[in-house]
C-alpha atoms as a PDB file:
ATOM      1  CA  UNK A   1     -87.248  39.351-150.606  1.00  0.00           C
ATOM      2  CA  UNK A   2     -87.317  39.966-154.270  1.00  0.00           C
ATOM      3  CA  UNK A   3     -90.171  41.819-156.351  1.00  0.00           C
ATOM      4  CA  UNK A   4     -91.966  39.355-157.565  1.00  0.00           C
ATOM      5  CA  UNK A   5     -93.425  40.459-161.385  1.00  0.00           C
ATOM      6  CA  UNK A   6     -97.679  40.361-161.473  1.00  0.00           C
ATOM      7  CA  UNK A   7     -98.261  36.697-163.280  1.00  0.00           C
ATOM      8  CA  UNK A   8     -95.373  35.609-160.155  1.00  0.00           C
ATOM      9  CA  UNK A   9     -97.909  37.683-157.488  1.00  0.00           C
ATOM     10  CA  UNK A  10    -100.924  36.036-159.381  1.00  0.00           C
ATOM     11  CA  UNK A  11    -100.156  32.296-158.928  1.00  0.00           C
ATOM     12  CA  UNK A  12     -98.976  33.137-155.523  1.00  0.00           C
ATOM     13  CA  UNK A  13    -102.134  34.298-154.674  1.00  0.00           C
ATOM     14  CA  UNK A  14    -104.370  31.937-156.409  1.00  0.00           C
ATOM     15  CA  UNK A  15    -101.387  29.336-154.617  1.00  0.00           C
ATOM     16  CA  UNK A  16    -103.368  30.258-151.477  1.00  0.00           C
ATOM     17  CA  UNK A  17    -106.385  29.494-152.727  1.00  0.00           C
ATOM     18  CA  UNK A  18    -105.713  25.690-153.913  1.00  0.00           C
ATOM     19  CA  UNK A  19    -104.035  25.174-150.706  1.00  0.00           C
ATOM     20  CA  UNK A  20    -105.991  27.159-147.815  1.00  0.00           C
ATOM     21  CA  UNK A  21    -109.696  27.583-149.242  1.00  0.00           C
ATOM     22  CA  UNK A  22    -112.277  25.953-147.306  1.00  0.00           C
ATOM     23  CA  UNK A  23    -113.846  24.058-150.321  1.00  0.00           C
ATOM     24  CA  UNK A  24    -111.109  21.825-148.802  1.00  0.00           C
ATOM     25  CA  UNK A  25    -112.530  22.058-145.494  1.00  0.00           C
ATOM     26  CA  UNK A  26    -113.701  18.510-143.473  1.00  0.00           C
ATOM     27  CA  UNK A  27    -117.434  20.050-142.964  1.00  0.00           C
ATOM     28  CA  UNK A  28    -117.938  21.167-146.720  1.00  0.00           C
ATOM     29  CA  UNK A  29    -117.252  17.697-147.295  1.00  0.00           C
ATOM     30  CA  UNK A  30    -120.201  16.458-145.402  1.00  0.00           C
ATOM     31  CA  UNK A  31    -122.310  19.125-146.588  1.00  0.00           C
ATOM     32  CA  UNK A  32    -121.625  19.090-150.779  1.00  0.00           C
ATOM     33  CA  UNK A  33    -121.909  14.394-149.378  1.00  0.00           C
ATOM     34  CA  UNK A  34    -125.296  14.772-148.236  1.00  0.00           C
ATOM     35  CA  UNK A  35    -123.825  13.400-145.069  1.00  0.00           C
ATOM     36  CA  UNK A  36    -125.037  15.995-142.974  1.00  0.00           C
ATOM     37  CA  UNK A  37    -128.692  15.362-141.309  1.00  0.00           C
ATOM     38  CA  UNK A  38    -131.272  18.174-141.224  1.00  0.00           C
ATOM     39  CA  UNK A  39    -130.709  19.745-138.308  1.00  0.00           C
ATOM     40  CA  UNK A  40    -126.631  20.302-139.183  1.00  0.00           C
ATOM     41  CA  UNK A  41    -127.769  22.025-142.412  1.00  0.00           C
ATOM     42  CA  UNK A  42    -129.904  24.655-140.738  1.00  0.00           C
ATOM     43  CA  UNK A  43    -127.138  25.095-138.126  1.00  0.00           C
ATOM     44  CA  UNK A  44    -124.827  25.901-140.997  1.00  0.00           C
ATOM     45  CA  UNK A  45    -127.614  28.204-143.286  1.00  0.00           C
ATOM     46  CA  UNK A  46    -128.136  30.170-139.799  1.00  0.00           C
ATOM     47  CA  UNK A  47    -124.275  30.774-139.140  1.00  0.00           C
ATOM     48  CA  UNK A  48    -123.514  31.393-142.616  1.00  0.00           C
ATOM     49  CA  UNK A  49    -126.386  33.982-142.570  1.00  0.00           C
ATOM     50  CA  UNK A  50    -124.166  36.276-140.585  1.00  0.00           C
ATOM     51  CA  UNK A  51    -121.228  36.068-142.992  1.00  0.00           C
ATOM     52  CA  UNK A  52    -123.883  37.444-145.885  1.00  0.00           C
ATOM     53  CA  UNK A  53    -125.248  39.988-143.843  1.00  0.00           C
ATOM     54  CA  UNK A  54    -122.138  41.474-142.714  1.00  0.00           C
ATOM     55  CA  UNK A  55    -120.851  41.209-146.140  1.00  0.00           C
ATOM     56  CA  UNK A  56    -122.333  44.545-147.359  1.00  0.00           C
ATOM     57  CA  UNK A  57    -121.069  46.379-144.203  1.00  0.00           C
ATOM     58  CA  UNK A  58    -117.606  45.568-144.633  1.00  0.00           C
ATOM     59  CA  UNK A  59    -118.058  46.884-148.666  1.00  0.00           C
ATOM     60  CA  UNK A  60    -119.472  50.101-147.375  1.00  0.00           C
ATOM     61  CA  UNK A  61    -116.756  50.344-144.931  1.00  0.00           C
ATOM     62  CA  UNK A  62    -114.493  49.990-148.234  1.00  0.00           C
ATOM     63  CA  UNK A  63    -116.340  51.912-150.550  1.00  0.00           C
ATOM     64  CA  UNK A  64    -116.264  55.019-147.959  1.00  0.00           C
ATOM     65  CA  UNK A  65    -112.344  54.886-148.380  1.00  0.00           C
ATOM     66  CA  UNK A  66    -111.914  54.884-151.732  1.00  0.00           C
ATOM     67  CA  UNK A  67    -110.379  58.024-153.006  1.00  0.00           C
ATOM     68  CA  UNK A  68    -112.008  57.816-156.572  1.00  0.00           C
ATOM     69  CA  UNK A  69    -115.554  57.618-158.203  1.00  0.00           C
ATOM     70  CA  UNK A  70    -114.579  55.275-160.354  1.00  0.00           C
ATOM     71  CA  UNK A  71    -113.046  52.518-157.787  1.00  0.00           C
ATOM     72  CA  UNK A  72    -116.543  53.938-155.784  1.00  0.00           C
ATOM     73  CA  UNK A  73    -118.807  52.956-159.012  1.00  0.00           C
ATOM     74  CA  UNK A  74    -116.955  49.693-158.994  1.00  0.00           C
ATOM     75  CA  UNK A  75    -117.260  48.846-155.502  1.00  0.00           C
ATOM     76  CA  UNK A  76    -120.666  50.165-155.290  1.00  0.00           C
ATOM     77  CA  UNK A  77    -121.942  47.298-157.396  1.00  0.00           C
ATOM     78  CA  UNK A  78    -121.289  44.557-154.826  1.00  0.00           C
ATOM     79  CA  UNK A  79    -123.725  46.393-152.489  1.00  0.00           C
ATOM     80  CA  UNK A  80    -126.181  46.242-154.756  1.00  0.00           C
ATOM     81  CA  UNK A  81    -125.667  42.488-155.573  1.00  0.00           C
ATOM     82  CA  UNK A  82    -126.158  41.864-151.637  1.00  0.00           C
ATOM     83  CA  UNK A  83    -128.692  44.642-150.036  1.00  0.00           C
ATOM     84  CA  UNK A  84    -130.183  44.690-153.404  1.00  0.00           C
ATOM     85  CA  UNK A  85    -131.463  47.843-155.294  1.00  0.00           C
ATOM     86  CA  UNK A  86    -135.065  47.256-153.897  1.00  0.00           C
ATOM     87  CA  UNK A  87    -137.217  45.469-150.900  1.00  0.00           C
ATOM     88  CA  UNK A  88    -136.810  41.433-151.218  1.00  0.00           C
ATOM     89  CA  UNK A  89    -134.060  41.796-153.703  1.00  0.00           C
ATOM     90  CA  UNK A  90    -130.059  41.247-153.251  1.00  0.00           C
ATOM     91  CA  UNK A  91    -127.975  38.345-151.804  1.00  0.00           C
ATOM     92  CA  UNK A  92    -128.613  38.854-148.296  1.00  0.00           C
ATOM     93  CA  UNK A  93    -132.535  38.428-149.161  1.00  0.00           C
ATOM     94  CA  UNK A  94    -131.874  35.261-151.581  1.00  0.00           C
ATOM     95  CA  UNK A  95    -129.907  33.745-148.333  1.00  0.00           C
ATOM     96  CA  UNK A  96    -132.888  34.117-145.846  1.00  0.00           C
ATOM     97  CA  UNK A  97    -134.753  32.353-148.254  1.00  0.00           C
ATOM     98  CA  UNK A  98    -132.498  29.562-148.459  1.00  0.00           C
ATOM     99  CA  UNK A  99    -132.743  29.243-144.525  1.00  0.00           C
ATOM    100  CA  UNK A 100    -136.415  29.247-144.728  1.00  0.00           C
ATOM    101  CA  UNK A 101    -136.200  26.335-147.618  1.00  0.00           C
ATOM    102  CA  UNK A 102    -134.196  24.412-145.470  1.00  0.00           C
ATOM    103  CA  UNK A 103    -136.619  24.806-142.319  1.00  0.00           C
ATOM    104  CA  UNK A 104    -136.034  27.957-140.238  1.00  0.00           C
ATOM    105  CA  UNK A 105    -137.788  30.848-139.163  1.00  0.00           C
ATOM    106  CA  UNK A 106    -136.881  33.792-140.931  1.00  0.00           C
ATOM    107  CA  UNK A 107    -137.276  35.684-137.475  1.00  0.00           C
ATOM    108  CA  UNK A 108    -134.605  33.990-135.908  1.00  0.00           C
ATOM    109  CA  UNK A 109    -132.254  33.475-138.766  1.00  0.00           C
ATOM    110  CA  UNK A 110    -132.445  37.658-138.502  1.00  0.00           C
ATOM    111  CA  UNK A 111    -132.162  38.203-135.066  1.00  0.00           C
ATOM    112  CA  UNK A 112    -128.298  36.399-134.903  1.00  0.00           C
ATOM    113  CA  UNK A 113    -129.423  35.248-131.616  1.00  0.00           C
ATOM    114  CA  UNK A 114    -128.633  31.744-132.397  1.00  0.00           C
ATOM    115  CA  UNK A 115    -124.969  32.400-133.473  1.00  0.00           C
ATOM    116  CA  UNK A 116    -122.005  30.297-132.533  1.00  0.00           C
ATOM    117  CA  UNK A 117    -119.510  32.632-130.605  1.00  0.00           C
ATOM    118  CA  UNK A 118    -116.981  31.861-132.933  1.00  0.00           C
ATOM    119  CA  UNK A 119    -118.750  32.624-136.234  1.00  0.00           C
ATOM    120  CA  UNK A 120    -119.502  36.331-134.948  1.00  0.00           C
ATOM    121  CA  UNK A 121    -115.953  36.624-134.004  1.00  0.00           C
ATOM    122  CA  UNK A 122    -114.551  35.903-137.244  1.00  0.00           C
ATOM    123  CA  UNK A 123    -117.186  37.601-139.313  1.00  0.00           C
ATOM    124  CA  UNK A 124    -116.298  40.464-137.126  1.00  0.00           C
ATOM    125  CA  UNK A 125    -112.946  40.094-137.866  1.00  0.00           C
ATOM    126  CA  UNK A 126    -113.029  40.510-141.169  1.00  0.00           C
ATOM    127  CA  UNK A 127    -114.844  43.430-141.259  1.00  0.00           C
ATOM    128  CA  UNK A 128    -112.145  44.895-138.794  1.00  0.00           C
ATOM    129  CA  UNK A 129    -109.790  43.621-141.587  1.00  0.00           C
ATOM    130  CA  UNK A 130    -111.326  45.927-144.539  1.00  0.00           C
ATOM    131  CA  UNK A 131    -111.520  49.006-141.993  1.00  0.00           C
ATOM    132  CA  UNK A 132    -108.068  48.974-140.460  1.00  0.00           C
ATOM    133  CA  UNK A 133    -106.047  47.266-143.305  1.00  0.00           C
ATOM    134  CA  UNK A 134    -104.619  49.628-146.251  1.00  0.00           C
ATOM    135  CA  UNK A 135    -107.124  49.725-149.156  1.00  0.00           C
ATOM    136  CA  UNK A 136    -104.458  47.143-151.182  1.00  0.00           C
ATOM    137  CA  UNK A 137    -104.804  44.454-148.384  1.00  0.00           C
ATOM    138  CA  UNK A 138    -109.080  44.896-148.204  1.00  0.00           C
ATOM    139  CA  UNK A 139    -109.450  44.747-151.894  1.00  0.00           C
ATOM    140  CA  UNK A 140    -106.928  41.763-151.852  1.00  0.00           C
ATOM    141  CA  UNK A 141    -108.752  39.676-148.508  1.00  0.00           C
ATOM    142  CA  UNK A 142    -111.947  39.593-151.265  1.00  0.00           C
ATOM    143  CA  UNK A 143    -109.828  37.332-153.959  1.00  0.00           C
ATOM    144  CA  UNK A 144    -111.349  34.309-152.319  1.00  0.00           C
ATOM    145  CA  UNK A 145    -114.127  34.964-155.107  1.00  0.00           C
ATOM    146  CA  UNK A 146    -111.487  33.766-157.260  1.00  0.00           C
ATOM    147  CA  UNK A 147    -112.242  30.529-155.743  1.00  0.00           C
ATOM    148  CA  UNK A 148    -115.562  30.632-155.295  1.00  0.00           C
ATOM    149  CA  UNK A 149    -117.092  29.150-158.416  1.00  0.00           C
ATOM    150  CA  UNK A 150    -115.731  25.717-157.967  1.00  0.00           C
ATOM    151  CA  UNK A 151    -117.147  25.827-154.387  1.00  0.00           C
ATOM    152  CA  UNK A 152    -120.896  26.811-155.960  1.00  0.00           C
ATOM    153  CA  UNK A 153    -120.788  24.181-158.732  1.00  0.00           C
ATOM    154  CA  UNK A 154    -120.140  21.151-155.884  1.00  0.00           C
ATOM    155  CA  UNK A 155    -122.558  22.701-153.387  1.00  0.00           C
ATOM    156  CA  UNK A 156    -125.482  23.019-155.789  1.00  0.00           C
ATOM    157  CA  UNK A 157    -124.589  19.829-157.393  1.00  0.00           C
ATOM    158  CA  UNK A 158    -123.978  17.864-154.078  1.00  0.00           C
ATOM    159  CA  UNK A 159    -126.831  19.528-152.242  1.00  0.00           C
ATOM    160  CA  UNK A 160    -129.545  18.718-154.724  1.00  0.00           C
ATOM    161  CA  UNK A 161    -128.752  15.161-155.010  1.00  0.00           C
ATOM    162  CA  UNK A 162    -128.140  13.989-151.407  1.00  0.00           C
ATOM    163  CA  UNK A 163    -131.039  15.988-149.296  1.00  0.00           C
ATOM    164  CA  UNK A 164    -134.969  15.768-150.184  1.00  0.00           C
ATOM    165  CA  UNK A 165    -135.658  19.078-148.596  1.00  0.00           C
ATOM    166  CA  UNK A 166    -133.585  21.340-150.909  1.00  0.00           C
ATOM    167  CA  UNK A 167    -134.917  22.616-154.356  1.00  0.00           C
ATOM    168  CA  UNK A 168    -133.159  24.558-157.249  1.00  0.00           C
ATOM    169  CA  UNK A 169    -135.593  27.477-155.378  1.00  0.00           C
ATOM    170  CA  UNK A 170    -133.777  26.912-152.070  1.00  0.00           C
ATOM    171  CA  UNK A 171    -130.046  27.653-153.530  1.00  0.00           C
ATOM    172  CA  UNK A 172    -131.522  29.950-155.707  1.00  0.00           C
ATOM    173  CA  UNK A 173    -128.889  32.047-154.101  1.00  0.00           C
ATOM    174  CA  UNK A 174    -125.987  30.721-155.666  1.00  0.00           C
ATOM    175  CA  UNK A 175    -127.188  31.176-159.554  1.00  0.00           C
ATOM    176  CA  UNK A 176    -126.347  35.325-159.624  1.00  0.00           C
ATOM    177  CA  UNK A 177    -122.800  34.717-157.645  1.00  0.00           C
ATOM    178  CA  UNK A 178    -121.532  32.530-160.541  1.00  0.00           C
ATOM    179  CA  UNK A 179    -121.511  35.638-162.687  1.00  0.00           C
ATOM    180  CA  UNK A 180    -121.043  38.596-159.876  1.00  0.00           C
ATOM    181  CA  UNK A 181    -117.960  36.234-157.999  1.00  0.00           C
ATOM    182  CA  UNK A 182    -115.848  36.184-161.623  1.00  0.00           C
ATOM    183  CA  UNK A 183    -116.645  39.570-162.391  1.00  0.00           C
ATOM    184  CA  UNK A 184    -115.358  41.258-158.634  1.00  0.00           C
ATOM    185  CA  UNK A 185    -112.826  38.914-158.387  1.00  0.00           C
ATOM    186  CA  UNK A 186    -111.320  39.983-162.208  1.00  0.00           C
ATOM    187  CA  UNK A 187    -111.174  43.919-161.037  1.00  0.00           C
ATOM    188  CA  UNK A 188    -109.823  42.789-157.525  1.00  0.00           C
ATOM    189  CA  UNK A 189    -107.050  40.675-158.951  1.00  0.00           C
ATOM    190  CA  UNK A 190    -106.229  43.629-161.594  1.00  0.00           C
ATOM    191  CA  UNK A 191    -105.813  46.079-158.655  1.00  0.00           C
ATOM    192  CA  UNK A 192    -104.044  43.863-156.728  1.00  0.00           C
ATOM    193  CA  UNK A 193    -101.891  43.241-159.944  1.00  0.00           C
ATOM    194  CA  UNK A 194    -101.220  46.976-160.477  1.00  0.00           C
ATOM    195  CA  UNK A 195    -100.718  48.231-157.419  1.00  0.00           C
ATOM    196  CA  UNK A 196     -98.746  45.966-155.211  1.00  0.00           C
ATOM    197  CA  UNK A 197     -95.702  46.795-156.502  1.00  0.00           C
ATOM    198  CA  UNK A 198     -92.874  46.653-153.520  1.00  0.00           C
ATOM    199  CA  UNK A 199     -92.322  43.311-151.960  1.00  0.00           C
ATOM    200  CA  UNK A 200     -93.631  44.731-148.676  1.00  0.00           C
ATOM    201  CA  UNK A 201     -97.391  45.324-150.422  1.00  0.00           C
ATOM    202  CA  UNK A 202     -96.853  41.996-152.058  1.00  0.00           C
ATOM    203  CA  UNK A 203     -96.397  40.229-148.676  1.00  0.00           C
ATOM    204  CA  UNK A 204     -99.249  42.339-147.628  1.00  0.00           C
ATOM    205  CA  UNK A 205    -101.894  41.209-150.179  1.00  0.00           C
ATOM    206  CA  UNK A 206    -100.303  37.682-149.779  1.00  0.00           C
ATOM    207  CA  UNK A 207    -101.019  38.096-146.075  1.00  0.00           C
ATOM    208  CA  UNK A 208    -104.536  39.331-146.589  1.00  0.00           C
ATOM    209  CA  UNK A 209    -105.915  36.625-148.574  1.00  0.00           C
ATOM    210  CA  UNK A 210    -104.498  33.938-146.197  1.00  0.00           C
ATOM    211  CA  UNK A 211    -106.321  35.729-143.412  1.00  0.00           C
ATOM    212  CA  UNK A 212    -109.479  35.755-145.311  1.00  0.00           C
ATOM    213  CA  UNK A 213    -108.885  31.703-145.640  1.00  0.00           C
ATOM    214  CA  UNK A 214    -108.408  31.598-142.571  1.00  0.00           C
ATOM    215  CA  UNK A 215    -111.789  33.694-141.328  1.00  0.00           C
ATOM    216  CA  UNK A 216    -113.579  31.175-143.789  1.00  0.00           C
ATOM    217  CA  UNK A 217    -111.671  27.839-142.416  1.00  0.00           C
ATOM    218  CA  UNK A 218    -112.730  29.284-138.396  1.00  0.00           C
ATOM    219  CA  UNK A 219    -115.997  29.734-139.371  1.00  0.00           C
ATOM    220  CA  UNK A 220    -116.709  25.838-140.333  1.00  0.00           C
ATOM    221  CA  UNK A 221    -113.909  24.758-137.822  1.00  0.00           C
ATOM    222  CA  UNK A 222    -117.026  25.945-135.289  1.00  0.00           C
ATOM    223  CA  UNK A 223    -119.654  24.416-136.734  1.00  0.00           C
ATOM    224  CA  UNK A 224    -118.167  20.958-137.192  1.00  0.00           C
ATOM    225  CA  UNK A 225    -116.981  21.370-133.332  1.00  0.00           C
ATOM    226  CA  UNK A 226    -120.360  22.282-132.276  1.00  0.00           C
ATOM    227  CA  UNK A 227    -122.948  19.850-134.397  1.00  0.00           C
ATOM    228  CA  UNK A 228    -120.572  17.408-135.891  1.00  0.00           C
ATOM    229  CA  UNK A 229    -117.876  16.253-133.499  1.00  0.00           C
ATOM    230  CA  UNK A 230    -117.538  16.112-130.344  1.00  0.00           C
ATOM    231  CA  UNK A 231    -120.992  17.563-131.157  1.00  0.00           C
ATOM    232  CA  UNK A 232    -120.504  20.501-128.319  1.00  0.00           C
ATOM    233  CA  UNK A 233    -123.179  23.374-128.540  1.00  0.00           C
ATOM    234  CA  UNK A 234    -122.012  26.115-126.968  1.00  0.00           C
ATOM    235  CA  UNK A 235    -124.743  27.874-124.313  1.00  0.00           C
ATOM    236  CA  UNK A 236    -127.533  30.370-126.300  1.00  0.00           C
ATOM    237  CA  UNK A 237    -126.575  28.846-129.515  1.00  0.00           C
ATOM    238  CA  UNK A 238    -128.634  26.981-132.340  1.00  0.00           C
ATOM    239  CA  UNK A 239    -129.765  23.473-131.181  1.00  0.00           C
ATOM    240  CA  UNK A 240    -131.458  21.542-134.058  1.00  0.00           C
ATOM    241  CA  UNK A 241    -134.672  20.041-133.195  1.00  0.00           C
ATOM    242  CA  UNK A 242    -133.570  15.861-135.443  1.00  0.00           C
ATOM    243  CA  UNK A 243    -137.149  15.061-134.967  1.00  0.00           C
ATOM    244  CA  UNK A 244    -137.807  17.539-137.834  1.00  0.00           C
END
């Protein structure tokens, strides 16, 4: 297999994103459609919750590679954006908030007791990914923030206009990532750019960022199993109270 030269690696990449990104997914649909009642809404703010909480794990499990301070001072930043820099600050904070707007108990959304099976084993997953993969294919599985803009604009758009119980407060989440998501993904893409440079690593960071599509695709492939069709809640996981 050829070398392929960085702007041929680049649209390969962002390729995967048009095709496999799970803005594209069935249950995003309903959700950015306001075709999703209440109940299916918390189910997906409590699952997601996991994915944002784990998020700064699998960055410290990065940054604790990296062989440099100044790939360390760049990585660094995206724990910041998530645990934040003091109590009731960061991403992670912002997203229990959003669960609260939309009806939960903070409590519960923390504990991860509700959890569909298959969300923790793909969140897990990818953390395995960024500890066990070569730094090139863990910086490249986080290029899905090259995507992740366009996803933002339709939920905060689609969200506000279809359900009564969501405010601009609720996805108040969302407004730091449009600026944090362009700015990771532009020195992730660069190192990807520079230093996948045989067509084995190329293959490799391809590989990575389908994974990562695929973590993202599993994760909503549960939750429309579970509370959209056949509707099938697996035992000790979330059931929405529709009288709500």
């Amino acid at each position: 297999m050829p070398v392929m030269t960085p702007d041929e690696l680049e649209a390969a990449l962002r390729g995967i994103g048009a095709e496999r990104y799970h803005n594209r997914h069935p249950f995003h649909r309903l959700l950015h459609g306001g075709k999703l009642t209440r109940g299916q809404v918390q189910a997906w703010a409590l699952n997601r919750y996991y994915y944002q909480c784990q998020i700064p794990v699998k960055d410290a499990t990065l940054l604790a590679r990296l062989p440099t301070p100044e790939l360390r001072r760049e990585w660094r930043r995206r724990l910041e954006d998530h645990d934040g820099d003091r109590p009731g600050t960061g991403g992670v904070e912002r997203w229990l908030k959003l669960a609260e707007g939309v009806g939960l108990d903070r409590a519960t959304v923390e504990s991860t007791a509700g959890l569909l099976p298959a969300t923790r084993f793909a969140v897990d997953a990818y953390v395995a990914l960024v500890r066990d993969r070569s730094i090139l294919e863990a910086i490249a599985s986080s290029l899905t923030e090259l995507f992740s803009p366009t996803i933002i604009a339709e939920r905060v758009s689609g969200m506000l206009s279809h359900y009564d119980f969501v405010t601009p407060e609720t996805l108040g989440y969302f407004t730091p990532r449009l600026t944090q998501a362009p700015r990771d993904s532009d020195f992730a893409l660069a190192y990807v750019r520079e230093h996948a440079r045989t067509a084995e690593q190329q293959q490799a960071a391809l590989a990575a960022l389908r994974t990562k599509c695929d973590i993202l695709w599993a994760q909503l492939d549960a939750l429309h199993h579970a509370y959209v069709t056949p509707g099938l809640i697996p035992p000790g996981a979330f059931v929405p109270d529709e009288r709500a």
